[in-house]
C-alpha atoms as a PDB file:
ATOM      1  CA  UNK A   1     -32.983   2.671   9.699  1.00  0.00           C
ATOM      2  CA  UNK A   2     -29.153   3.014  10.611  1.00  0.00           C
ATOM      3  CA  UNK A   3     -27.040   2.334   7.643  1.00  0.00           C
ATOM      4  CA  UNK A   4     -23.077   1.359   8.203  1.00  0.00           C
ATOM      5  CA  UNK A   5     -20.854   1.866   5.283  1.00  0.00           C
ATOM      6  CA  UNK A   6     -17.392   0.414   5.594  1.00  0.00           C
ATOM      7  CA  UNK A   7     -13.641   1.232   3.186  1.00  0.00           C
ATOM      8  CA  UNK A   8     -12.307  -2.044   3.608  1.00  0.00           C
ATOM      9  CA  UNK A   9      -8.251  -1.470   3.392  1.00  0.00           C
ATOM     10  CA  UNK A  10      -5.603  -4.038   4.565  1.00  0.00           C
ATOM     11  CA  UNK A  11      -4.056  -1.314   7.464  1.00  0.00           C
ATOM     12  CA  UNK A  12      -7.064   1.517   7.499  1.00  0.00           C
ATOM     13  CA  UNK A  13     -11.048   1.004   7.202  1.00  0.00           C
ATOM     14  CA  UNK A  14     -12.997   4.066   7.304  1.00  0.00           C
ATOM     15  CA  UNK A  15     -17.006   3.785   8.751  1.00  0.00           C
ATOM     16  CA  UNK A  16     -19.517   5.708   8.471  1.00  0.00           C
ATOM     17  CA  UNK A  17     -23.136   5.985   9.976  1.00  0.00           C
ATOM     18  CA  UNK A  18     -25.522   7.314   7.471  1.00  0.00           C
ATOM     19  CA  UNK A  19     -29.762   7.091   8.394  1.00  0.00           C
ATOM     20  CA  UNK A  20     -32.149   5.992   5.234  1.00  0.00           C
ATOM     21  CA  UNK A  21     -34.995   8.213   6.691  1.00  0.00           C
ATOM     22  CA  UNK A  22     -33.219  11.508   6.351  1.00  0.00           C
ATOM     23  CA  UNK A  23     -30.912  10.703   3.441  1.00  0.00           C
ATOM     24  CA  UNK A  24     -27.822  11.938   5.861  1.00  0.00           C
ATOM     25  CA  UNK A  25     -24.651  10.605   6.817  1.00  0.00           C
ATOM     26  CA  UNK A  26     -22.582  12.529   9.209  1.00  0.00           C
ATOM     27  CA  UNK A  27     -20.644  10.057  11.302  1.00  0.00           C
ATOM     28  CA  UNK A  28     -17.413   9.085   9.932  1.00  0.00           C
ATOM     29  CA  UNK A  29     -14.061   8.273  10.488  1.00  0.00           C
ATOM     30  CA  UNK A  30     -10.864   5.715  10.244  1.00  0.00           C
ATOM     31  CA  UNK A  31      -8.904   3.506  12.235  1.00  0.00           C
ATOM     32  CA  UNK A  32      -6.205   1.349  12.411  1.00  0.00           C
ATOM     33  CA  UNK A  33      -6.377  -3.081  12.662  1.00  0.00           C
ATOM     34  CA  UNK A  34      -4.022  -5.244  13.654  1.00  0.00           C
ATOM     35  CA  UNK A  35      -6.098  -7.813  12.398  1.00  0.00           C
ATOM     36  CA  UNK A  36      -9.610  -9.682  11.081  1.00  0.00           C
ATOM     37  CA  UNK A  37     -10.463 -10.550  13.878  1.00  0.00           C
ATOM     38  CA  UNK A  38     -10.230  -7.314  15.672  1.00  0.00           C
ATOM     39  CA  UNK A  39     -12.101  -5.544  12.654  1.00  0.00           C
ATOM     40  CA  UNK A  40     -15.440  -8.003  12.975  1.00  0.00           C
ATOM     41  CA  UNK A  41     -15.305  -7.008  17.085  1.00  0.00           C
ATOM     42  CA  UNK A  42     -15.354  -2.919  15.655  1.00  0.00           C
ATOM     43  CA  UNK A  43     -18.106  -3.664  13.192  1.00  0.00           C
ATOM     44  CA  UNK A  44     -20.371  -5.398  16.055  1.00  0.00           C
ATOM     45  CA  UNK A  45     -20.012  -2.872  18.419  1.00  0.00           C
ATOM     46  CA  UNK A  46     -20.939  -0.225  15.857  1.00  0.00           C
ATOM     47  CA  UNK A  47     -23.892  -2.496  14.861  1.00  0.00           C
ATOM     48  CA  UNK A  48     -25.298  -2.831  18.212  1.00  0.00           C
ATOM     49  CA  UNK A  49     -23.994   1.009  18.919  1.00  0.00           C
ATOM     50  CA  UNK A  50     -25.341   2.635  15.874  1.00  0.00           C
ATOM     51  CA  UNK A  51     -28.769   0.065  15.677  1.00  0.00           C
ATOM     52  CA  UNK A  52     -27.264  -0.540  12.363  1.00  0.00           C
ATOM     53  CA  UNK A  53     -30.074  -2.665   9.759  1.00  0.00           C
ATOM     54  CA  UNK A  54     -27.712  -2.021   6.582  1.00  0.00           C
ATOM     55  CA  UNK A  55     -24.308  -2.610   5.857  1.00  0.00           C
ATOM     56  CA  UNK A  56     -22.362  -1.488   2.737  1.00  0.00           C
ATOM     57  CA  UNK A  57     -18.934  -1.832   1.505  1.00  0.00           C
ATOM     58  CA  UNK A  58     -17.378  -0.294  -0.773  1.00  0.00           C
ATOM     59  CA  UNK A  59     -16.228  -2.169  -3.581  1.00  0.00           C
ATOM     60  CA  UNK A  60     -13.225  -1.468  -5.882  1.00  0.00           C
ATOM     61  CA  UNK A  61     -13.678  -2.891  -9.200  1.00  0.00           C
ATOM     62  CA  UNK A  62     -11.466  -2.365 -12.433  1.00  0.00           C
ATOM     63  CA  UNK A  63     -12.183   0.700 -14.695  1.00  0.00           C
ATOM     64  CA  UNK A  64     -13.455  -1.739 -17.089  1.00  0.00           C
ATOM     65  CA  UNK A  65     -15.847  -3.038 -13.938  1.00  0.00           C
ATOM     66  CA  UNK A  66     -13.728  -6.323 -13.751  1.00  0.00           C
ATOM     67  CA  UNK A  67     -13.363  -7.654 -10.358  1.00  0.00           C
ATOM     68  CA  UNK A  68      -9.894  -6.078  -8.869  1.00  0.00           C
ATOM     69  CA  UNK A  69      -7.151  -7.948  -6.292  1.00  0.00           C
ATOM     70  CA  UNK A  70      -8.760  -5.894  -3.322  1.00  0.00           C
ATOM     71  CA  UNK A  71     -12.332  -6.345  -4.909  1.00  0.00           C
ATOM     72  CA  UNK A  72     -11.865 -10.065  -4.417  1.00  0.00           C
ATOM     73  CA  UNK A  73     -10.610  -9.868  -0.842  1.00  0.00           C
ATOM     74  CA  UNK A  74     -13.568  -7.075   0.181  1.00  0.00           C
ATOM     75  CA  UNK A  75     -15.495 -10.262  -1.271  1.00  0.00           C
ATOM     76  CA  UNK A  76     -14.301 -12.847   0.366  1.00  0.00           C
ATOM     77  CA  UNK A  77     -14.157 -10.850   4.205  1.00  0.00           C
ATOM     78  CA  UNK A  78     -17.620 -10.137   3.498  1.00  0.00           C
ATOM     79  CA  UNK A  79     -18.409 -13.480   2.897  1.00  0.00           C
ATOM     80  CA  UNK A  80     -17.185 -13.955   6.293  1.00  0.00           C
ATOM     81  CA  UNK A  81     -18.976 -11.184   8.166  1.00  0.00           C
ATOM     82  CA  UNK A  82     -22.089 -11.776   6.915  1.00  0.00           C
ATOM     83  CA  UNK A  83     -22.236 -14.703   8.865  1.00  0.00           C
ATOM     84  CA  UNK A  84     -20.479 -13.505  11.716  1.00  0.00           C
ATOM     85  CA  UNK A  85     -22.920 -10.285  11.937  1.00  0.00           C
ATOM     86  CA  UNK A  86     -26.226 -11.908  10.170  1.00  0.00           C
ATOM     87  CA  UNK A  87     -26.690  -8.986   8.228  1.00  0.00           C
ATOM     88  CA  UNK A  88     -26.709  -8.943   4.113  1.00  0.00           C
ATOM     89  CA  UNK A  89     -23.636  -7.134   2.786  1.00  0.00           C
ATOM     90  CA  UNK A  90     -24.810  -4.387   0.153  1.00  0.00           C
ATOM     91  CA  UNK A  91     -21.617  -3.493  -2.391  1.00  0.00           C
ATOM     92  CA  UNK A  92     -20.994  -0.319  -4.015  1.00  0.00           C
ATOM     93  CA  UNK A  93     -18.392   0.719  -6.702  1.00  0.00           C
ATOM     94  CA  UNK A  94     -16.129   2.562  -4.996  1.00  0.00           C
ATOM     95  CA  UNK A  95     -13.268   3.006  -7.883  1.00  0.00           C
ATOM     96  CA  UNK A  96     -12.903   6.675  -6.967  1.00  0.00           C
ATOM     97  CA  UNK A  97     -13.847   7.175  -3.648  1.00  0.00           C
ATOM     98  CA  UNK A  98     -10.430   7.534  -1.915  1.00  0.00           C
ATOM     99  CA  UNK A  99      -8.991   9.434  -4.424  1.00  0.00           C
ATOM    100  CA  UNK A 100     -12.263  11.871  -4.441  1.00  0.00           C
ATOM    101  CA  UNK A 101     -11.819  12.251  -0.100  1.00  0.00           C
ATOM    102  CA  UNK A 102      -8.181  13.175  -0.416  1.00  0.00           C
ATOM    103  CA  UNK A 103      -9.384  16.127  -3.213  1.00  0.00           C
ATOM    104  CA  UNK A 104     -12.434  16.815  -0.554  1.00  0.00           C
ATOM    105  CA  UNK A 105      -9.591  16.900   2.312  1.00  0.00           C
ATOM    106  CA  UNK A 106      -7.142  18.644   0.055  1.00  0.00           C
ATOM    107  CA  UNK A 107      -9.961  21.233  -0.458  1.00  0.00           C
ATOM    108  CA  UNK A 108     -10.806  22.077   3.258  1.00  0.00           C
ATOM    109  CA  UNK A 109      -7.175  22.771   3.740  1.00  0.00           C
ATOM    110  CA  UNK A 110      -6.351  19.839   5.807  1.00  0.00           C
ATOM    111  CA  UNK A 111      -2.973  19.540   6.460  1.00  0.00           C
ATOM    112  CA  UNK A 112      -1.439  16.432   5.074  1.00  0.00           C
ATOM    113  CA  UNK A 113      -1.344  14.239   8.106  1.00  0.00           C
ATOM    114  CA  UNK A 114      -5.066  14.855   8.443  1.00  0.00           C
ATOM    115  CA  UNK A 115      -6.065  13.685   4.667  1.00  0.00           C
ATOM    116  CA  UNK A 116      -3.664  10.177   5.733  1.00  0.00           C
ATOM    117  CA  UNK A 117      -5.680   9.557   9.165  1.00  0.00           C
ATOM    118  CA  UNK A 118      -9.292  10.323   7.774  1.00  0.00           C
ATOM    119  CA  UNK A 119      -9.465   9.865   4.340  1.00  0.00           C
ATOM    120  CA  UNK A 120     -11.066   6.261   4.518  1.00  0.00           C
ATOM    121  CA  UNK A 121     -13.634   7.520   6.835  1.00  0.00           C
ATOM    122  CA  UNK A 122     -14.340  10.127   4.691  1.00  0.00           C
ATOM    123  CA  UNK A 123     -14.309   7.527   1.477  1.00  0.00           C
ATOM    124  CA  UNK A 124     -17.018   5.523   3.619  1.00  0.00           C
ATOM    125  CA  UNK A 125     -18.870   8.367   3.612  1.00  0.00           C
ATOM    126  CA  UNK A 126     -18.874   9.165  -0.019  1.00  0.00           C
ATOM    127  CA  UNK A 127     -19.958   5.145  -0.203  1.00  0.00           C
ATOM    128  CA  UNK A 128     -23.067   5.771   2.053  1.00  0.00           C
ATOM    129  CA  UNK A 129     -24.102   8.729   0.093  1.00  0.00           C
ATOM    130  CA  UNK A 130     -24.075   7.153  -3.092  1.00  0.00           C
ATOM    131  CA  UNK A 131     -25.899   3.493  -1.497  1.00  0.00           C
ATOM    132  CA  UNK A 132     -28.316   6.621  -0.267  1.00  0.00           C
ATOM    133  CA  UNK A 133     -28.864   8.246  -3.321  1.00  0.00           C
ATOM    134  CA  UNK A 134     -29.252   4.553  -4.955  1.00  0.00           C
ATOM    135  CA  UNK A 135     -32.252   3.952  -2.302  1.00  0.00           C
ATOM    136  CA  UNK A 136     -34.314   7.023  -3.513  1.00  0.00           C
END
């Protein structure tokens, strides 16, 4: 059972393919949209790619676990996806996740350019884990 974790951001979304069965996730990475539309035809393909059962996003609520600005629009493009892919939407708080994959990129010595391109893939990672660890 495939599971597809997404870092929803207005310019970059980072994926990642993580597998329920072995608790793993080592497929990640970001890219660039010009648009929704474009973004639902990515997520597809990687659903019918990947044989993906699960999706998660990651979902960036307040410190005080009120909903945020970009919470609210993760929400509402869900909302949208779900029907477009027919798969339930799991959420995860994600408060720190892109500011723990630039200290995780910092830390391999990745050059600066590097941490910009990847970090949301690596921050969709970091959401996969924890939706993993959740599941045990």
């Amino acid at each position: 059972m495939n599971v597809l974790g997404i870092d929803y951001g207005l310019k970059n979304v980072g994926f990642a393919i993580g597998e329920q069965i072995t608790n793993n996730c080592s497929t990640y990475f970001s890219k660039r949209f010009k648009n929704k539309k474009e973004l639902i035809k990515e997520i597809k393909n990687l659903i019918a790619e990947w044989d993906i059962n699960t999706v998660v996003m990651g979902l960036p609520l307040n410190i005080d676990n009120s909903e945020s600005e970009m919470s609210l629009e993760i929400r509402n493009f869900s909302i949208k996806l779900e029907k477009d892919i027919n798969i339930k939407i799991n959420f995860v708080d994600e408060k720190l996740t892109s500011y723990e994959a630039k200290q995780i990129m910092k830390d391999l010595n990745k050059n600066e350019k590097e941490i910009k391109k990847n970090n949301h893939g690596l921050a969709a990672k970091l959401i996969v884990d924890s939706f993993l660890r959740e599941k045990r």
